[in-house]
PDB file of N, CA and C in Angstrom:
ATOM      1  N   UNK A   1      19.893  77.881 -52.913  1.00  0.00           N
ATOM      2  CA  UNK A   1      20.677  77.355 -54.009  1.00  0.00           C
ATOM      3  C   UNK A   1      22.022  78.078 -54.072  1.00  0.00           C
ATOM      4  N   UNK A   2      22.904  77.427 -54.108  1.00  0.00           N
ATOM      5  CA  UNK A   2      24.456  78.091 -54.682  1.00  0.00           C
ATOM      6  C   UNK A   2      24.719  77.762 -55.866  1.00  0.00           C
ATOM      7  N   UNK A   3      24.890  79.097 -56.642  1.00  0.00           N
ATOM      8  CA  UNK A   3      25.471  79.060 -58.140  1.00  0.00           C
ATOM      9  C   UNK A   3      27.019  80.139 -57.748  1.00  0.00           C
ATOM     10  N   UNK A   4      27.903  79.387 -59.068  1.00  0.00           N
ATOM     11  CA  UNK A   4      29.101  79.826 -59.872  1.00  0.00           C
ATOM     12  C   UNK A   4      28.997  80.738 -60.436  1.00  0.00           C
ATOM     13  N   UNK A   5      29.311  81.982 -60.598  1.00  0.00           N
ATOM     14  CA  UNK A   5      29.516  82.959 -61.515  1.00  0.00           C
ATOM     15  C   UNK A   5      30.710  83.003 -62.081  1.00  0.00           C
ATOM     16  N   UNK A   6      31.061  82.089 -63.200  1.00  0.00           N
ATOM     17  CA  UNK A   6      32.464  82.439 -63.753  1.00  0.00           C
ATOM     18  C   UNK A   6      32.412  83.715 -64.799  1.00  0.00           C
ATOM     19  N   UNK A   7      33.034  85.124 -64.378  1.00  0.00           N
ATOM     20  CA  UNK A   7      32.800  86.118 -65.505  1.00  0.00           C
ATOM     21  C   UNK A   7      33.885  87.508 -65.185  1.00  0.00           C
ATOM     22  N   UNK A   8      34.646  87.611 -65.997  1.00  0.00           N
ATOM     23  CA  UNK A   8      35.633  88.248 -65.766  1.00  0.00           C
ATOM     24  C   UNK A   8      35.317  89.618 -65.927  1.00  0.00           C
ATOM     25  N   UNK A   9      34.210  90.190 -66.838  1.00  0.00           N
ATOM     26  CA  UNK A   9      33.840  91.636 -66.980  1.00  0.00           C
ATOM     27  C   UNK A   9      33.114  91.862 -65.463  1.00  0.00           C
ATOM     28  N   UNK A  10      33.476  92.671 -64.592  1.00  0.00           N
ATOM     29  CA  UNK A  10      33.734  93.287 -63.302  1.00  0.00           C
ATOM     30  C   UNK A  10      32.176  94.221 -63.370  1.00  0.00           C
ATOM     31  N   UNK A  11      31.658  94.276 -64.396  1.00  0.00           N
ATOM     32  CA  UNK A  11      30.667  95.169 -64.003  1.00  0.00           C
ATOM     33  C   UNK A  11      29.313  94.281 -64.685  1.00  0.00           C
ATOM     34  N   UNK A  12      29.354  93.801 -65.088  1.00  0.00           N
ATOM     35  CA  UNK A  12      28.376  92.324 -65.481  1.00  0.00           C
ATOM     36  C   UNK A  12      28.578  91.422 -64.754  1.00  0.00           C
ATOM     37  N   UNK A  13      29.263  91.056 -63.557  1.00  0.00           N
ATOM     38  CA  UNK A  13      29.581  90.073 -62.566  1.00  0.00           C
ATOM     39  C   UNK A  13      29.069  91.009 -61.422  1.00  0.00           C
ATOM     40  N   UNK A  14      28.955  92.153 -61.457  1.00  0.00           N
ATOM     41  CA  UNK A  14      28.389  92.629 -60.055  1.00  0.00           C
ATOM     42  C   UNK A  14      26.959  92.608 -60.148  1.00  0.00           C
ATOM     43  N   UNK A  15      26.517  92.827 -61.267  1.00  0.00           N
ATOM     44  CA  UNK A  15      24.777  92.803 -61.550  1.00  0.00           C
ATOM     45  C   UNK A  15      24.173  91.460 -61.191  1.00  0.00           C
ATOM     46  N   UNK A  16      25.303  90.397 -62.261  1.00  0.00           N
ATOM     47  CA  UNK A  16      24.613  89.078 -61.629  1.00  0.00           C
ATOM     48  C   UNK A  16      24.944  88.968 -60.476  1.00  0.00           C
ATOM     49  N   UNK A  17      26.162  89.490 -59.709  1.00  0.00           N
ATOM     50  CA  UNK A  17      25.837  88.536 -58.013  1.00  0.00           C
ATOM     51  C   UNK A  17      25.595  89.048 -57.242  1.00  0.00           C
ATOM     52  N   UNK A  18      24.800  90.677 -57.828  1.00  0.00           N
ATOM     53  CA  UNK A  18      23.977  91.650 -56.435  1.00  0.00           C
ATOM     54  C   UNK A  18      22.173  91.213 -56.953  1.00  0.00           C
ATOM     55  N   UNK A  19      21.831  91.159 -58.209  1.00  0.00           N
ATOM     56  CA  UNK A  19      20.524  90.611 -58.265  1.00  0.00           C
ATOM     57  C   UNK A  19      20.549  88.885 -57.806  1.00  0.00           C
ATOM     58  N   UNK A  20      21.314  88.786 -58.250  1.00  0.00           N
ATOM     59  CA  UNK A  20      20.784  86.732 -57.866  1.00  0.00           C
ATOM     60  C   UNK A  20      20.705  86.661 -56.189  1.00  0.00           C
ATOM     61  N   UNK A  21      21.672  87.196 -55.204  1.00  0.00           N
ATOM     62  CA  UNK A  21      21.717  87.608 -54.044  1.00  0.00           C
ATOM     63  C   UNK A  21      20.812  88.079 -53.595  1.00  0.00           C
ATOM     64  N   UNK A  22      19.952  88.875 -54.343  1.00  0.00           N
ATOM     65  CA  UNK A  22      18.951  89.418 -53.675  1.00  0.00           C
ATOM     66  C   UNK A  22      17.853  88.793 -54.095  1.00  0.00           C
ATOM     67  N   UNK A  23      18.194  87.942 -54.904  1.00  0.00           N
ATOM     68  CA  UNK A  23      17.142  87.135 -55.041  1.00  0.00           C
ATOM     69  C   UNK A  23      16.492  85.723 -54.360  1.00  0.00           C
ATOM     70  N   UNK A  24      17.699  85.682 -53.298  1.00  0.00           N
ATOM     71  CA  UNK A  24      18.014  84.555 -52.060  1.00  0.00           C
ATOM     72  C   UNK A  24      19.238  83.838 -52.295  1.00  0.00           C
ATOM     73  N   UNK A  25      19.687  83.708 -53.908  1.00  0.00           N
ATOM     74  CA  UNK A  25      20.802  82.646 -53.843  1.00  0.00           C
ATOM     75  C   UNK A  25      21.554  82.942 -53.138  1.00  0.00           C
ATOM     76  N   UNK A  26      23.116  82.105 -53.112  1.00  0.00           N
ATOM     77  CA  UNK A  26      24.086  81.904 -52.548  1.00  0.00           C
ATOM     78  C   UNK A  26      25.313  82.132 -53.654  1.00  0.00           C
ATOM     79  N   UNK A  27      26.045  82.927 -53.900  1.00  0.00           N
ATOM     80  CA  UNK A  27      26.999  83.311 -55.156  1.00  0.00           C
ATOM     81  C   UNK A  27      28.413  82.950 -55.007  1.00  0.00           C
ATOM     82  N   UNK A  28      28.907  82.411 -55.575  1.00  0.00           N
ATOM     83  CA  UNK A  28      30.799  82.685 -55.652  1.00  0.00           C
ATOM     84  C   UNK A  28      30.927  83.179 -56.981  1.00  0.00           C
ATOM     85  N   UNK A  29      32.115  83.789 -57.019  1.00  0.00           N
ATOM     86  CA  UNK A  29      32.346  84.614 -58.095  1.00  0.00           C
ATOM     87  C   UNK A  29      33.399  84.469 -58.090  1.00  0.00           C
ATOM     88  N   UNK A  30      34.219  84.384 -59.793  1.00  0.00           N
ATOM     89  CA  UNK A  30      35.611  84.019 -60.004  1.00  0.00           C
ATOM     90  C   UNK A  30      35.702  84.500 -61.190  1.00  0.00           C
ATOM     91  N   UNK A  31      36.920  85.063 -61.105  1.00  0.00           N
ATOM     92  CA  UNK A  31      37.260  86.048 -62.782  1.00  0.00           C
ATOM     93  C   UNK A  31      38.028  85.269 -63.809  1.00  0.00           C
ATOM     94  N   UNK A  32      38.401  83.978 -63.306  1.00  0.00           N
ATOM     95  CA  UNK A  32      39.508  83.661 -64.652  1.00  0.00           C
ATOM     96  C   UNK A  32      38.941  81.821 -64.318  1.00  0.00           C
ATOM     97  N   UNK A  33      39.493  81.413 -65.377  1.00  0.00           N
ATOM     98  CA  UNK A  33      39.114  79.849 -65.693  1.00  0.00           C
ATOM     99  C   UNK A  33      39.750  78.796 -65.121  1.00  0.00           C
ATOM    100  N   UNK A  34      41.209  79.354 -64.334  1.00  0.00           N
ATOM    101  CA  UNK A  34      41.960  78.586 -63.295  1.00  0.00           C
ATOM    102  C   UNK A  34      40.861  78.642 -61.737  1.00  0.00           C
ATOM    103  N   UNK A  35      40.726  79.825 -61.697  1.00  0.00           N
ATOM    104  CA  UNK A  35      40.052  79.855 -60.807  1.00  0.00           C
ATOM    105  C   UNK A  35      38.495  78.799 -60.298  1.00  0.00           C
ATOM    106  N   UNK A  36      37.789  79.109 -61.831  1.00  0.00           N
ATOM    107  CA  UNK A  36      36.550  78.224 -61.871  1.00  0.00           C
ATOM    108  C   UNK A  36      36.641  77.340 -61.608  1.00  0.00           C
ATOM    109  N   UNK A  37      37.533  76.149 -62.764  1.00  0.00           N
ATOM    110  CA  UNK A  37      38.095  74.781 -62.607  1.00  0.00           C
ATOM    111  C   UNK A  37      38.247  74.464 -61.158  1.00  0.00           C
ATOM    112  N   UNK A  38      39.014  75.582 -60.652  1.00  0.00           N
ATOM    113  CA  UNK A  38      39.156  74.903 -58.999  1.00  0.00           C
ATOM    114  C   UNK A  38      38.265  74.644 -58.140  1.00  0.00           C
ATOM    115  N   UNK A  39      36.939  75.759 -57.953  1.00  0.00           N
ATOM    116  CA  UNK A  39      35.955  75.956 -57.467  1.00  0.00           C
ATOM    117  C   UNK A  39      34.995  74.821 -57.719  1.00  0.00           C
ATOM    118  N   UNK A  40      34.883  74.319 -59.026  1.00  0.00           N
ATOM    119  CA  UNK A  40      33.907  73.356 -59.347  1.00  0.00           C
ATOM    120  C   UNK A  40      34.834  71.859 -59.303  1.00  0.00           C
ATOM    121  N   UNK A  41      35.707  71.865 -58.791  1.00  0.00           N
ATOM    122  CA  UNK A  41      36.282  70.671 -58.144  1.00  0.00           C
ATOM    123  C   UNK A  41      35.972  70.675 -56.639  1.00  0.00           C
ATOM    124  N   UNK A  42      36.005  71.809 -56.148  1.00  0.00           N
ATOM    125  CA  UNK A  42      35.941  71.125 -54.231  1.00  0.00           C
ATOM    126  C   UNK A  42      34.978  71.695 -54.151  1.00  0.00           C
ATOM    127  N   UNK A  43      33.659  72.064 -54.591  1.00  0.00           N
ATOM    128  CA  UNK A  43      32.351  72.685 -54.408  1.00  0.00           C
ATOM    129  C   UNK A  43      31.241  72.104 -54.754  1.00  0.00           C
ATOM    130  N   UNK A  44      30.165  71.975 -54.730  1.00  0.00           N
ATOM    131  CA  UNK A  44      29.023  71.315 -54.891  1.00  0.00           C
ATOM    132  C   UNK A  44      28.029  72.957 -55.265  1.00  0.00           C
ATOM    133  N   UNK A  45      27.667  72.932 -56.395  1.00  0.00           N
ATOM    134  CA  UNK A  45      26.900  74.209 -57.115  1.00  0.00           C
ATOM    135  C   UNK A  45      25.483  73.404 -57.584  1.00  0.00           C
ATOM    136  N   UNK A  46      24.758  74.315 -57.634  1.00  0.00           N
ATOM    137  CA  UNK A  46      23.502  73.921 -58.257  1.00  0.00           C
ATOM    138  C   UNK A  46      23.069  74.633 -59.516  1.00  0.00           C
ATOM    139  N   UNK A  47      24.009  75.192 -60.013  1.00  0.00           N
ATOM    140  CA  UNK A  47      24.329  76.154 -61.559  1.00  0.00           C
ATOM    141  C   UNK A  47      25.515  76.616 -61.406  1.00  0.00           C
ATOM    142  N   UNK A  48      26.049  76.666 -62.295  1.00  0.00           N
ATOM    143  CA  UNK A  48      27.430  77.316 -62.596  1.00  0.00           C
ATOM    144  C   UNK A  48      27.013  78.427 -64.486  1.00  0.00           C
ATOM    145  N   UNK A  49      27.511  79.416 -63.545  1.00  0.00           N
ATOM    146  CA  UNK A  49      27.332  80.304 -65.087  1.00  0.00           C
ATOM    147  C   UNK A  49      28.574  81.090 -65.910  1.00  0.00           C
ATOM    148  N   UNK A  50      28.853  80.154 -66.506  1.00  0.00           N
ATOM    149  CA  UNK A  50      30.064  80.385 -67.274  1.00  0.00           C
ATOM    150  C   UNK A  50      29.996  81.125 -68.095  1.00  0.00           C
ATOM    151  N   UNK A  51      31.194  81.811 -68.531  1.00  0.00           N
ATOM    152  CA  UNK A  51      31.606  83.084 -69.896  1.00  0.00           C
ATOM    153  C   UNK A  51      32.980  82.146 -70.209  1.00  0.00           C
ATOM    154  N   UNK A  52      32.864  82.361 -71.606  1.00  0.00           N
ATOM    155  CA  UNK A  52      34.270  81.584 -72.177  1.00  0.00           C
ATOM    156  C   UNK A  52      35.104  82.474 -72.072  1.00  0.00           C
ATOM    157  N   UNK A  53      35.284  83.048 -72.653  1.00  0.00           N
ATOM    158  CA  UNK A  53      36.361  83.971 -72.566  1.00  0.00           C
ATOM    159  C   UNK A  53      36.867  84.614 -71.494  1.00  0.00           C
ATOM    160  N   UNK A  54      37.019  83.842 -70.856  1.00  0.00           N
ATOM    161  CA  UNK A  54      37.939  83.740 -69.193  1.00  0.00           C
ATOM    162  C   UNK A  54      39.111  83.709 -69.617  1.00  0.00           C
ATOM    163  N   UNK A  55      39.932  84.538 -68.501  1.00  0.00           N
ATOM    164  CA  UNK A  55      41.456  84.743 -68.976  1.00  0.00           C
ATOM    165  C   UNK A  55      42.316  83.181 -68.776  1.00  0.00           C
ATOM    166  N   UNK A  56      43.334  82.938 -68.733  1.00  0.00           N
ATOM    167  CA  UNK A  56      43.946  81.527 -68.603  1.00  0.00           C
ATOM    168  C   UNK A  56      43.411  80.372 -69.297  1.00  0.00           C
ATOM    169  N   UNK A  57      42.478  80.137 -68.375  1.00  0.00           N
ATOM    170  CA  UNK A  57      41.885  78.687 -69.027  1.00  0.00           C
ATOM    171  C   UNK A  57      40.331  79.125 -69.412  1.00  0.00           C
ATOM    172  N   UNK A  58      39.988  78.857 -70.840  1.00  0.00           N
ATOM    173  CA  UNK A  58      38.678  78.981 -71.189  1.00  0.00           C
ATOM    174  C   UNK A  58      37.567  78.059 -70.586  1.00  0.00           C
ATOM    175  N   UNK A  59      36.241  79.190 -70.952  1.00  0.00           N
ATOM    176  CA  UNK A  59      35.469  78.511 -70.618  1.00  0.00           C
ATOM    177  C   UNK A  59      34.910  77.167 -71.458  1.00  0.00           C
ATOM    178  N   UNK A  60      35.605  76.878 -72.170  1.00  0.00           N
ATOM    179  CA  UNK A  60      34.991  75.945 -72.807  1.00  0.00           C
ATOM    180  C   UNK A  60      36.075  74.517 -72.189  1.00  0.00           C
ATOM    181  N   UNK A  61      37.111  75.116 -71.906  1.00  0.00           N
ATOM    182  CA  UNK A  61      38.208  74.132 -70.812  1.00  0.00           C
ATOM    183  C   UNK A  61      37.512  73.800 -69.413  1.00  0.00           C
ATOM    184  N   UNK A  62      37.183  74.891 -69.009  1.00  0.00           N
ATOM    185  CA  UNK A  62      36.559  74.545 -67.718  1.00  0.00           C
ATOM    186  C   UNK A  62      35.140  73.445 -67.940  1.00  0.00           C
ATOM    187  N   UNK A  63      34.688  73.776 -68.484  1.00  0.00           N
ATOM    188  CA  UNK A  63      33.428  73.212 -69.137  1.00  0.00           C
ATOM    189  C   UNK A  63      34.067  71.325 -69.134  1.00  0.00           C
ATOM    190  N   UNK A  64      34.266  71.411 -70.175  1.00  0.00           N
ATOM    191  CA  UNK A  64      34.881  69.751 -70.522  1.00  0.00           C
ATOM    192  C   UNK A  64      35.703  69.038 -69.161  1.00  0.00           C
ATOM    193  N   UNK A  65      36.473  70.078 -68.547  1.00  0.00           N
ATOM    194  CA  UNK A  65      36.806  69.594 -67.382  1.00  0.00           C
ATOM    195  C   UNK A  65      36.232  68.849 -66.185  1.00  0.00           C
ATOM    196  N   UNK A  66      34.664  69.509 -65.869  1.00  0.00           N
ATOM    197  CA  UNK A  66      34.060  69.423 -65.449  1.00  0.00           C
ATOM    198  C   UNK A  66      33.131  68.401 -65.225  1.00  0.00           C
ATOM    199  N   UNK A  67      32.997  68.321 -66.743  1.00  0.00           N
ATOM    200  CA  UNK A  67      31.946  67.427 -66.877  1.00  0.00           C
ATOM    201  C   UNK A  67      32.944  65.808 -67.157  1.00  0.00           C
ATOM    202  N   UNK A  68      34.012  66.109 -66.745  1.00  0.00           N
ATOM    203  CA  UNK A  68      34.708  64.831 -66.966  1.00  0.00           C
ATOM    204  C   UNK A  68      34.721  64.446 -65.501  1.00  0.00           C
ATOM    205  N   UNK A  69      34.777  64.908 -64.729  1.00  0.00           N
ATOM    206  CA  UNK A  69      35.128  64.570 -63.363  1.00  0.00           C
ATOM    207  C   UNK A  69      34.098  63.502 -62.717  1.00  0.00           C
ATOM    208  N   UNK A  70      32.759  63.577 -62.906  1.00  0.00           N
ATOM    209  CA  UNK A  70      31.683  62.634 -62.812  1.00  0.00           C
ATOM    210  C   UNK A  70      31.317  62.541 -61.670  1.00  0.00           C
ATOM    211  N   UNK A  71      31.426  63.900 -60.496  1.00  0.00           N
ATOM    212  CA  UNK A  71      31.022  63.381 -59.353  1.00  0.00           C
ATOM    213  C   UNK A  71      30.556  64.861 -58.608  1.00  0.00           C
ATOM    214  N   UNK A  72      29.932  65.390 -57.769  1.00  0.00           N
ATOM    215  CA  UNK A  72      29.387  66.678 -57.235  1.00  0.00           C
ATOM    216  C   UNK A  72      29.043  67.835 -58.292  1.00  0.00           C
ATOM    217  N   UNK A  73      30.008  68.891 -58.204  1.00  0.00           N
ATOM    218  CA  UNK A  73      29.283  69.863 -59.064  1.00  0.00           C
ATOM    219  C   UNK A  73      29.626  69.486 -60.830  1.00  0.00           C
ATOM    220  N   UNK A  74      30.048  68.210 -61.070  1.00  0.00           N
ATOM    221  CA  UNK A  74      29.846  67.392 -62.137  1.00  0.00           C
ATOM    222  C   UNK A  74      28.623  67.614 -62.975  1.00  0.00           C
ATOM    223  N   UNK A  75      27.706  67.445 -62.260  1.00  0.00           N
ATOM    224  CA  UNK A  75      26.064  67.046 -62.877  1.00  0.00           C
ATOM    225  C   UNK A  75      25.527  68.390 -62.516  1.00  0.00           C
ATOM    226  N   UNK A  76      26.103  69.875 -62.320  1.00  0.00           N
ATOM    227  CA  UNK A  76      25.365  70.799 -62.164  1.00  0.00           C
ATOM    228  C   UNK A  76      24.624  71.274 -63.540  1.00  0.00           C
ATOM    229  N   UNK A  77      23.745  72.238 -63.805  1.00  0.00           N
ATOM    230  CA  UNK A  77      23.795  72.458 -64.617  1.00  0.00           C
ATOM    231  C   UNK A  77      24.400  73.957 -64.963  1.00  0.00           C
ATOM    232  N   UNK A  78      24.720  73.705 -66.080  1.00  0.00           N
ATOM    233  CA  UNK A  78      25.705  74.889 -66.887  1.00  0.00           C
ATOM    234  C   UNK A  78      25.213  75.798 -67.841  1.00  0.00           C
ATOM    235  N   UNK A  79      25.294  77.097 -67.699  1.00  0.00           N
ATOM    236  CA  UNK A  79      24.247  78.048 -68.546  1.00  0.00           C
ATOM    237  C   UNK A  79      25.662  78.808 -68.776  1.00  0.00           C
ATOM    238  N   UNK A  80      25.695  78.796 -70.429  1.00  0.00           N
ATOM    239  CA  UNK A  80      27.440  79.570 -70.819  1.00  0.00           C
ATOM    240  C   UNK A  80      26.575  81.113 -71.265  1.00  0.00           C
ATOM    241  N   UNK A  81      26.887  82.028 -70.567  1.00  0.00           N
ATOM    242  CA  UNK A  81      26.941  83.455 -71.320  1.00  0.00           C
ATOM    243  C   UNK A  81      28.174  83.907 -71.207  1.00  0.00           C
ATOM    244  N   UNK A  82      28.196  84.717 -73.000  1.00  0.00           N
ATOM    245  CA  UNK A  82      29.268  84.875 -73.280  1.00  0.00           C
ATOM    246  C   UNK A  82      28.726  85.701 -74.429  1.00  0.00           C
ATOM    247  N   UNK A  83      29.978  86.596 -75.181  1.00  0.00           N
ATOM    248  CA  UNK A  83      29.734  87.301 -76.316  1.00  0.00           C
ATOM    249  C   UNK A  83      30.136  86.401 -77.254  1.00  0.00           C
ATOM    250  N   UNK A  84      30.279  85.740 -77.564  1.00  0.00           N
ATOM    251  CA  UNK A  84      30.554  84.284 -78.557  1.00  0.00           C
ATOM    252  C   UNK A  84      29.033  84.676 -79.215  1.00  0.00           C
ATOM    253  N   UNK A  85      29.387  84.805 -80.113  1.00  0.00           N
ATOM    254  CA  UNK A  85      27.637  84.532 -81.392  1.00  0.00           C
ATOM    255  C   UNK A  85      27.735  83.435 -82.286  1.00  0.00           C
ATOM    256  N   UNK A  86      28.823  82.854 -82.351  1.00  0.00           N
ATOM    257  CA  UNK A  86      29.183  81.905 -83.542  1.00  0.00           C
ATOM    258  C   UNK A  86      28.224  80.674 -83.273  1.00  0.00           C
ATOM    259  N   UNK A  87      27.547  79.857 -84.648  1.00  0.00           N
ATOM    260  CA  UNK A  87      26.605  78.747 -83.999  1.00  0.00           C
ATOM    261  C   UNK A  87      28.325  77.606 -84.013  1.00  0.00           C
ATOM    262  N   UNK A  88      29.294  77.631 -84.510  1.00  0.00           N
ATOM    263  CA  UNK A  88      30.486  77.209 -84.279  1.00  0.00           C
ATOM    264  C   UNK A  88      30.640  76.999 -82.160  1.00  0.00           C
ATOM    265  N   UNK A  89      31.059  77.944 -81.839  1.00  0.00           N
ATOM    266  CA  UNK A  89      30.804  77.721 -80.364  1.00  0.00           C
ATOM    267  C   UNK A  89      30.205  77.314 -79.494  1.00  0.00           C
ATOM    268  N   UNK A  90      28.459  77.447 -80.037  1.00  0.00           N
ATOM    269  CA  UNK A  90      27.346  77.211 -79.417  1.00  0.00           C
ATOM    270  C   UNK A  90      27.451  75.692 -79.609  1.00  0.00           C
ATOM    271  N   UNK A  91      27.781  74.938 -80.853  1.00  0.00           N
ATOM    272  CA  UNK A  91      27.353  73.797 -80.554  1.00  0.00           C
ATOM    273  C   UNK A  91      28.593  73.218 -79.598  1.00  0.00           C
ATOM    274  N   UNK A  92      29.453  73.726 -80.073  1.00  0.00           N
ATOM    275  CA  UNK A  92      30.732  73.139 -79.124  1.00  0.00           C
ATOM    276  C   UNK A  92      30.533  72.999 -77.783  1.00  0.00           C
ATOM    277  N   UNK A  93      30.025  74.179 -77.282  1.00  0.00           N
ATOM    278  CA  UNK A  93      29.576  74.182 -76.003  1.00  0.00           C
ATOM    279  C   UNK A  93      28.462  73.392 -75.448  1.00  0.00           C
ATOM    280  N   UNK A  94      26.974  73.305 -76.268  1.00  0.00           N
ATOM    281  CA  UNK A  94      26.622  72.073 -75.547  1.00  0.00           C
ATOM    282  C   UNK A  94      26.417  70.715 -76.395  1.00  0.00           C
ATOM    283  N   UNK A  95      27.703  70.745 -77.004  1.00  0.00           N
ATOM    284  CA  UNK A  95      28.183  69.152 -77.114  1.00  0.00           C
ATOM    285  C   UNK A  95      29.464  68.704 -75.949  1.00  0.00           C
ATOM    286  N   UNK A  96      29.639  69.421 -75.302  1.00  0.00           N
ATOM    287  CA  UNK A  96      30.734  69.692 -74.148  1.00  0.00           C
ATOM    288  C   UNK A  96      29.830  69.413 -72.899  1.00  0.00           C
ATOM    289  N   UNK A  97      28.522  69.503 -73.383  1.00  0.00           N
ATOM    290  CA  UNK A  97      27.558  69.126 -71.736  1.00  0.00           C
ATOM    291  C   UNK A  97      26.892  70.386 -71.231  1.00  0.00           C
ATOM    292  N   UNK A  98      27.077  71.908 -71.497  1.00  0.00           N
ATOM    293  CA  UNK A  98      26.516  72.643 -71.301  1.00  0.00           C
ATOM    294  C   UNK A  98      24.788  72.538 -71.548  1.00  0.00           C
ATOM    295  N   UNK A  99      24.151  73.672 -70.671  1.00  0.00           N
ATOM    296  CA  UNK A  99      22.511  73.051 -70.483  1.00  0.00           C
ATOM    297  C   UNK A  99      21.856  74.117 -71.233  1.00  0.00           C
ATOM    298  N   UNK A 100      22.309  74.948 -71.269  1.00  0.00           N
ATOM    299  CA  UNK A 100      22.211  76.475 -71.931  1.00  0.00           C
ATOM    300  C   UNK A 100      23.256  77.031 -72.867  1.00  0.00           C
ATOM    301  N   UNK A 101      23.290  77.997 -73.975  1.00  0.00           N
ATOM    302  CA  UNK A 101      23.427  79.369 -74.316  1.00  0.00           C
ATOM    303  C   UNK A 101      23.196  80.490 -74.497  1.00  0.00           C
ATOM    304  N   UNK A 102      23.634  81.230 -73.832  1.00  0.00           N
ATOM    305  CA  UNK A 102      23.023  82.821 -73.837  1.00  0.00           C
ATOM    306  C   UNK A 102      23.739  83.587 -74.250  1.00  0.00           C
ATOM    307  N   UNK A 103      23.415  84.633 -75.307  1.00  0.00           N
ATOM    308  CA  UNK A 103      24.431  85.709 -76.188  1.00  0.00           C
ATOM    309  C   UNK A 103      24.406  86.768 -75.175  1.00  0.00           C
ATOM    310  N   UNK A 104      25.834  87.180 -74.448  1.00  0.00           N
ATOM    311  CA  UNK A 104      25.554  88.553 -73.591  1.00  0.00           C
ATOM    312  C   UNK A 104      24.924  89.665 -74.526  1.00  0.00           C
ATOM    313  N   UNK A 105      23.823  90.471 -74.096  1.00  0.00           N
ATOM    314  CA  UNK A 105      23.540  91.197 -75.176  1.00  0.00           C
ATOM    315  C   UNK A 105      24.461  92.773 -75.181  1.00  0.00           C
TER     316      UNK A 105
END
């Protein structure tokens, strides 16, 4: 399986993409929300794990972006962790198409 790691904290992005790695997946990793957006346009993912608070373009931009496009990593599914606690965000996010929320703890 190849999953997205969109997550700009550098030391919570190495945990997820040295355990998921060793867990067999296949990882890309991208620190900012220009970046993501791009990735989940010419890529085909089988999860993408987003954090909103990506520098440039949020994750909640990338998100809607995504799920507008209607075609490959379109229909992945999307698990947002993020320090966002607000139920304000949460629903935003999966009324945006997200499949998950997870509070970074």
């Amino acid at each position: 399986m190849r999953l997205l790691i969109a997550e700009d904290d550098p030391l919570l992005a190495d945990g997820l993409c040295r355990t998921l790695a060793q867990s067999g997946f296949v990882i890309d990793h991208v620190a900012d929300g220009a970046s993501a957006d791009h990735m989940v346009s010419s890529q085909a993912y089988d999860l993408v794990i987003l954090d909103l608070g990506l520098p440039g373009l949020d994750g909640l931009s990338v998100l809607k972006r995504l799920r507008r496009r209607g075609a490959g990593s379109s229909k992945a599914p999307v698990l947002i962790l993020t320090a966002r606690t607000g139920l304000e965000d949460r629903v935003k996010g999966l009324d945006l198409g997200a499949d998950d929320y997870l509070v970074k703890p």
